[in-house]
Protein backbone atom coordinates (compact mmCIF):
# COMPACT_ATOMS: atom_id res chain seq x y z
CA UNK A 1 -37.42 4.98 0.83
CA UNK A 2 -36.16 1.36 -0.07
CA UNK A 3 -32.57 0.77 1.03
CA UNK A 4 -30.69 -0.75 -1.83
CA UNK A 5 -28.93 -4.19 0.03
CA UNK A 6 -25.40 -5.11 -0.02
CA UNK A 7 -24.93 -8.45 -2.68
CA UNK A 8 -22.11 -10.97 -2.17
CA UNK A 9 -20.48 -11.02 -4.77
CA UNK A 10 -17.41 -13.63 -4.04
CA UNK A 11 -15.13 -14.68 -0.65
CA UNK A 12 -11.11 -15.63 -0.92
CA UNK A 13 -9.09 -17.04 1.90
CA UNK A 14 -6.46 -15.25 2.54
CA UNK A 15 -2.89 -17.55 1.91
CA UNK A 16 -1.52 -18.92 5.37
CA UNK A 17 -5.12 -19.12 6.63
CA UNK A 18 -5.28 -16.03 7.99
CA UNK A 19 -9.07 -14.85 7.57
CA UNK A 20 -11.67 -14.47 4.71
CA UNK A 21 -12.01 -11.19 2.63
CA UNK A 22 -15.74 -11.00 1.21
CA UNK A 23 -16.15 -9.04 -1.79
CA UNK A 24 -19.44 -6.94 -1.48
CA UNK A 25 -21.75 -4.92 -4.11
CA UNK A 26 -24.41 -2.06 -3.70
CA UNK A 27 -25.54 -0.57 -6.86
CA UNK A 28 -22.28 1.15 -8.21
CA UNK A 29 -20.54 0.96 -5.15
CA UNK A 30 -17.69 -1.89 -4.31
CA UNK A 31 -17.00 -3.09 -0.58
CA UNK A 32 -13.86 -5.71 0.37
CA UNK A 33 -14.41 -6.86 3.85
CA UNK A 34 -12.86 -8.67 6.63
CA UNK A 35 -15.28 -9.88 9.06
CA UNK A 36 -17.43 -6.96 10.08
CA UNK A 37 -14.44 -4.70 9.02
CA UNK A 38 -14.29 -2.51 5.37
CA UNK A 39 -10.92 -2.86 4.32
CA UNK A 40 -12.01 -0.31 1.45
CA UNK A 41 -15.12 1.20 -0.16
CA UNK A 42 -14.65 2.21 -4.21
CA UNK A 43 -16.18 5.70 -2.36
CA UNK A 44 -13.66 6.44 -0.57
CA UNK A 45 -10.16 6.67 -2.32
CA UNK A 46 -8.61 10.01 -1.16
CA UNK A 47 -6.06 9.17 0.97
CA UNK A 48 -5.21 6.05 -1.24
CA UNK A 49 -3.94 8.20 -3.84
CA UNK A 50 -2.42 10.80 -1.87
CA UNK A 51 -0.19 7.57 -1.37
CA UNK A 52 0.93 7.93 -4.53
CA UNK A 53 0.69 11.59 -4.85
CA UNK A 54 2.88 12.81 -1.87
CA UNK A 55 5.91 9.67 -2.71
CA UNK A 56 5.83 10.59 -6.12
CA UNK A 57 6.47 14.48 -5.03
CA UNK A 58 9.72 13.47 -3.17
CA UNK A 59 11.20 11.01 -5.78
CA UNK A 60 10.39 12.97 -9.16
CA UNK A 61 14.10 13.44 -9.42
CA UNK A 62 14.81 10.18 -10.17
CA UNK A 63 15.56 9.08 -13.65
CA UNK A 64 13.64 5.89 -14.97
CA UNK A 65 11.89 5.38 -11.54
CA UNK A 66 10.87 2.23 -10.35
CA UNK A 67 8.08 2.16 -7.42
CA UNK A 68 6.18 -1.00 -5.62
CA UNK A 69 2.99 -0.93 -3.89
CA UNK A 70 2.22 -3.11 -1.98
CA UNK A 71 -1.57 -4.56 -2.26
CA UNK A 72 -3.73 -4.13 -5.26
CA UNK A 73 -7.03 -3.50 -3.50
CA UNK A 74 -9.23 -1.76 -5.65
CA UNK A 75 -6.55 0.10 -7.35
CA UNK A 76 -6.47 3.81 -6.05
CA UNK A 77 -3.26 4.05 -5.21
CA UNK A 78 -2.08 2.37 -8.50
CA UNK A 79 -4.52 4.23 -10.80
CA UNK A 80 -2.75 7.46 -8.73
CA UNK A 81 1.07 6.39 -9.47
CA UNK A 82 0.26 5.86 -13.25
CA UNK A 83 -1.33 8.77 -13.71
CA UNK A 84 1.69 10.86 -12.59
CA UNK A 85 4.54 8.81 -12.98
CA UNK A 86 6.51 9.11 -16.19
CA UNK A 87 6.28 7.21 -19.27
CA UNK A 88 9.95 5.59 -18.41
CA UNK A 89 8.46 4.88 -14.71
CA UNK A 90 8.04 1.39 -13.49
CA UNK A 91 5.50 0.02 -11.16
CA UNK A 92 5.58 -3.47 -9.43
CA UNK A 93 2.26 -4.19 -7.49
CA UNK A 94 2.33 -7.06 -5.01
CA UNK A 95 -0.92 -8.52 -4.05
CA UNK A 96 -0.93 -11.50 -2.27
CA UNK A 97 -4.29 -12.64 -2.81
CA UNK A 98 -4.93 -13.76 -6.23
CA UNK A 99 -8.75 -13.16 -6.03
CA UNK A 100 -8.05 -9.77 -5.37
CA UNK A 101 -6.42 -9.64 -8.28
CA UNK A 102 -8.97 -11.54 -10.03
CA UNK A 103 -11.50 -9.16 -8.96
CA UNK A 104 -9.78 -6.81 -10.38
CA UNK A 105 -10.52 -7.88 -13.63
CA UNK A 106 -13.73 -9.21 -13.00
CA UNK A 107 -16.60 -7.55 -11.55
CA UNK A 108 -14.52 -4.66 -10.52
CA UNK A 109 -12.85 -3.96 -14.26
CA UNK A 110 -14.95 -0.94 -14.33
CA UNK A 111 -13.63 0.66 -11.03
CA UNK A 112 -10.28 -0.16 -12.70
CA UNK A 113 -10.62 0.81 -15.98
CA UNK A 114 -7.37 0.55 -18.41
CA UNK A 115 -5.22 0.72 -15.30
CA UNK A 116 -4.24 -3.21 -15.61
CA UNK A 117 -3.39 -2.73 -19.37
CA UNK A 118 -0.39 -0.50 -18.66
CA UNK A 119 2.24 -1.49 -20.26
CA UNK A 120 4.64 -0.06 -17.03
CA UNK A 121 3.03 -1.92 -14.60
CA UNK A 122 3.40 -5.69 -13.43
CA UNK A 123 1.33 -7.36 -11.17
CA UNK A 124 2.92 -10.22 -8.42
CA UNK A 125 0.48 -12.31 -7.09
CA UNK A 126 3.04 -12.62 -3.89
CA UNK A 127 3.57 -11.02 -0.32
CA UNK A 128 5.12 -7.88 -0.56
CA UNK A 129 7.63 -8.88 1.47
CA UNK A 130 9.12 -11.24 -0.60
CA UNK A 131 9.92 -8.73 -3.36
CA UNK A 132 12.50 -6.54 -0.30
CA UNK A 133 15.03 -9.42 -0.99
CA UNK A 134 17.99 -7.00 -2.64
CA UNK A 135 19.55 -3.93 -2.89
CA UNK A 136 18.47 -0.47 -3.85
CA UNK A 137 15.97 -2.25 -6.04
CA UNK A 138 13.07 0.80 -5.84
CA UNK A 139 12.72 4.41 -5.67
CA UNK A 140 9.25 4.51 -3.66
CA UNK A 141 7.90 1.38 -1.67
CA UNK A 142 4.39 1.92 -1.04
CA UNK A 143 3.01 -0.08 1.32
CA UNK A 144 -1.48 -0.36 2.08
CA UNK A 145 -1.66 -3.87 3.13
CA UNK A 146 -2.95 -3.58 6.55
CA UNK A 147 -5.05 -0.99 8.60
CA UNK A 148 -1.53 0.48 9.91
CA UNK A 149 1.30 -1.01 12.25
CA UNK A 150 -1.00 -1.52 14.75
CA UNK A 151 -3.95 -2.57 12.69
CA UNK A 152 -2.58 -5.89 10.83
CA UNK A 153 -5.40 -7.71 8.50
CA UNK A 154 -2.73 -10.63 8.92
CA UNK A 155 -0.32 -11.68 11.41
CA UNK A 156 2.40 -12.67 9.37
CA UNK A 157 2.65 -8.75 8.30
CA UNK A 158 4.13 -7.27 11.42
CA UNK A 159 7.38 -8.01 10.13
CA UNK A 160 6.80 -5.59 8.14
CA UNK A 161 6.65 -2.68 10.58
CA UNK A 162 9.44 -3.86 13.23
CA UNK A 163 13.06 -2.37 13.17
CA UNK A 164 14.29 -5.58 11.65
CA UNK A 165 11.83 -5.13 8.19
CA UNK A 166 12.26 -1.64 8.57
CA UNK A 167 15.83 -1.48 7.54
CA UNK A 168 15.72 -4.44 5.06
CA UNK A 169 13.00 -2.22 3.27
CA UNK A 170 15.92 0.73 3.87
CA UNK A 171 18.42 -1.65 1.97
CA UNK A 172 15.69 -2.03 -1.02
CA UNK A 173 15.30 1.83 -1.82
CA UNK A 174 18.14 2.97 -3.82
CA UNK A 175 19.37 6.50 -2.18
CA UNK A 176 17.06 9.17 -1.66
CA UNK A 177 14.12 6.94 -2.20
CA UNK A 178 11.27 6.54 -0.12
CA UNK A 179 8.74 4.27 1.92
CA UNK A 180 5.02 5.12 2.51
CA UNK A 181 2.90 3.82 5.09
CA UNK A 182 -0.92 4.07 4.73
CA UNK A 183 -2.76 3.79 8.18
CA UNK A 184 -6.18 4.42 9.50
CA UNK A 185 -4.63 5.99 12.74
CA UNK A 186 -1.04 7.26 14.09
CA UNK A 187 1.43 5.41 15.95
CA UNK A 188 4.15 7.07 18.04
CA UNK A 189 5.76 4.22 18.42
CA UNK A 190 5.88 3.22 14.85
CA UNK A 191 7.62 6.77 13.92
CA UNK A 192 10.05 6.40 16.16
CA UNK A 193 10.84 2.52 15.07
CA UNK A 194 11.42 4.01 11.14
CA UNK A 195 13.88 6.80 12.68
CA UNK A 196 16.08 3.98 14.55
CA UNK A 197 15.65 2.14 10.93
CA UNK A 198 17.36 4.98 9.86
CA UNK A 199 14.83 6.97 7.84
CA UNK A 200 13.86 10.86 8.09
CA UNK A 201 10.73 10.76 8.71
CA UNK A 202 7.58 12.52 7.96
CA UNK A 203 3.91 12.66 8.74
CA UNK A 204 0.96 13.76 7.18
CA UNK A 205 -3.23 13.69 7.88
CA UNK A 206 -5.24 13.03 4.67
CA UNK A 207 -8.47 12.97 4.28
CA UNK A 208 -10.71 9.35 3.47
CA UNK A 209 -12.43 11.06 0.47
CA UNK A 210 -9.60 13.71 -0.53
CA UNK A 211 -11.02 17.36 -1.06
CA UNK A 212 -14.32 16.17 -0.32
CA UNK A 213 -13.68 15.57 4.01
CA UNK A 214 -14.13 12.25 5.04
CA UNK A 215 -12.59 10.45 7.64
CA UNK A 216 -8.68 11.58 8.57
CA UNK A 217 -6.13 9.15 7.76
CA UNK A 218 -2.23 9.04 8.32
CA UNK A 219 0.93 8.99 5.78
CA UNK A 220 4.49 8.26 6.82
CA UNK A 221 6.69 9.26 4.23
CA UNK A 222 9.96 7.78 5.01
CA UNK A 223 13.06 8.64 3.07
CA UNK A 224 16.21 7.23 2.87
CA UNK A 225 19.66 9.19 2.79
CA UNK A 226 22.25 8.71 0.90
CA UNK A 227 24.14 8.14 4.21
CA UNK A 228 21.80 5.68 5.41
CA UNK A 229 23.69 2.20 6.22
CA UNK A 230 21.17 0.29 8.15
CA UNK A 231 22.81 -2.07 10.63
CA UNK A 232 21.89 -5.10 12.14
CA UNK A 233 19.72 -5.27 15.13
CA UNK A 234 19.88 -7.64 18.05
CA UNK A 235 16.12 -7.65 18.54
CA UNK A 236 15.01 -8.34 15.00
CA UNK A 237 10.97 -8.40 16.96
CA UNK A 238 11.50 -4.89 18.78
């Protein structure tokens, strides 16, 4: 049987240097890749949108909700949030590559289909982190930019995941809102960093291609109190 061969399709450097993402094509099927590494396969999207699907469950209180994700990618989690959030919802994606984004709407428009056109969502070609700056500014903060805490496609991202980015993300989510972590694998350590943050935390294993198995992945679904006052630490690195 002849094996249909992955095509290159296009290569962006990431901003800051920090590696090459390769985007790949096999028939129907979409690859982006860093080095030898699948960041994400159009295949496999389950536990993308269960992103979306599980924050969305814990903030559907909220009036006119606002929620950023942060990195495009090939859309799953996105295509997830607008198919559930409200027509007064908001949604902010930051992605900081702009050939991602280009991608997007190039030779991966079909695997996003009218998604980009929605006239809730705006797209930031900028680091996620750069769009925590404020106060109670979201209800959900979704974050799928790396592999998990311990599994950064970038360097400059683990500020991110310490204490100190922990609770300026806490000062972002207006009360009762909620942060999301996508990661390949758990991290003890990382749970315990979002409950000295000062989130209540939870955990749950999702599977890579949803109700059809797949690979297990792992959701924190942090939320914030309306108690929470996040205070400074002396170890902003810990």
């Amino acid at each position: 049987m002849a094996v249909n061969p992955w095509q290159l399709l296009d290569t962006a450097t990431v901003p800051g240097g920090e590696g090459t993402l390769r985007l790949m094509r096999r028939g129907s099927e979409f690859s982006i890749m860093a080095g030898s590494t699948s960041l994400m396969n159009s295949r496999m999207s389950g536990s993308e949108e269960a992103l979306a699907s599980l924050a969305w469950e814990r903030i559907s209180g909220q009036k006119h909700p606002h929620m950023l994700i942060g990195g495009l990618g090939m859309g799953f989690t996105l295509r997830a949030a607008l198919a559930i959030l409200p027509a007064e919802a908001r949604v902010t994606v930051a992605e900081l590559v702009p050939a991602v984004v280009a991608w997007a709407r190039g030779p991966m428009a079909e695997v996003f289909g009218a998604g980009l056109t929605d006239p809730r969502l705006t797209i930031r070609e900028a680091d996620v982190g750069a769009l925590l700056n404020g106060e109670k500014l979201y209800d959900a903060i979704l974050l799928d930019v790396d592999n998990g805490p311990e599994g950064l496609t970038r360097d400059a991202n683990d500020k991110l995941y310490t204490v100190a980015g922990l609770r300026r993300t806490l000062r972002a989510l207006r009360d009762g809102g909620m942060l999301a972590v996508w990661s390949s694998h758990t991290s003890a350590p990382f749970t315990k960093r979002l409950a000295t943050a000062g989130f209540d935390v939870e955990e749950a294993r999702v599977r890579a291609r949803g109700a059809r198995g797949g690979e297990r992945h792992h959701i924190w679904l942090a939320t914030k109190s309306a108690k929470a006052a996040p205070r400074p630490t002396k170890n902003p690195t810990s």
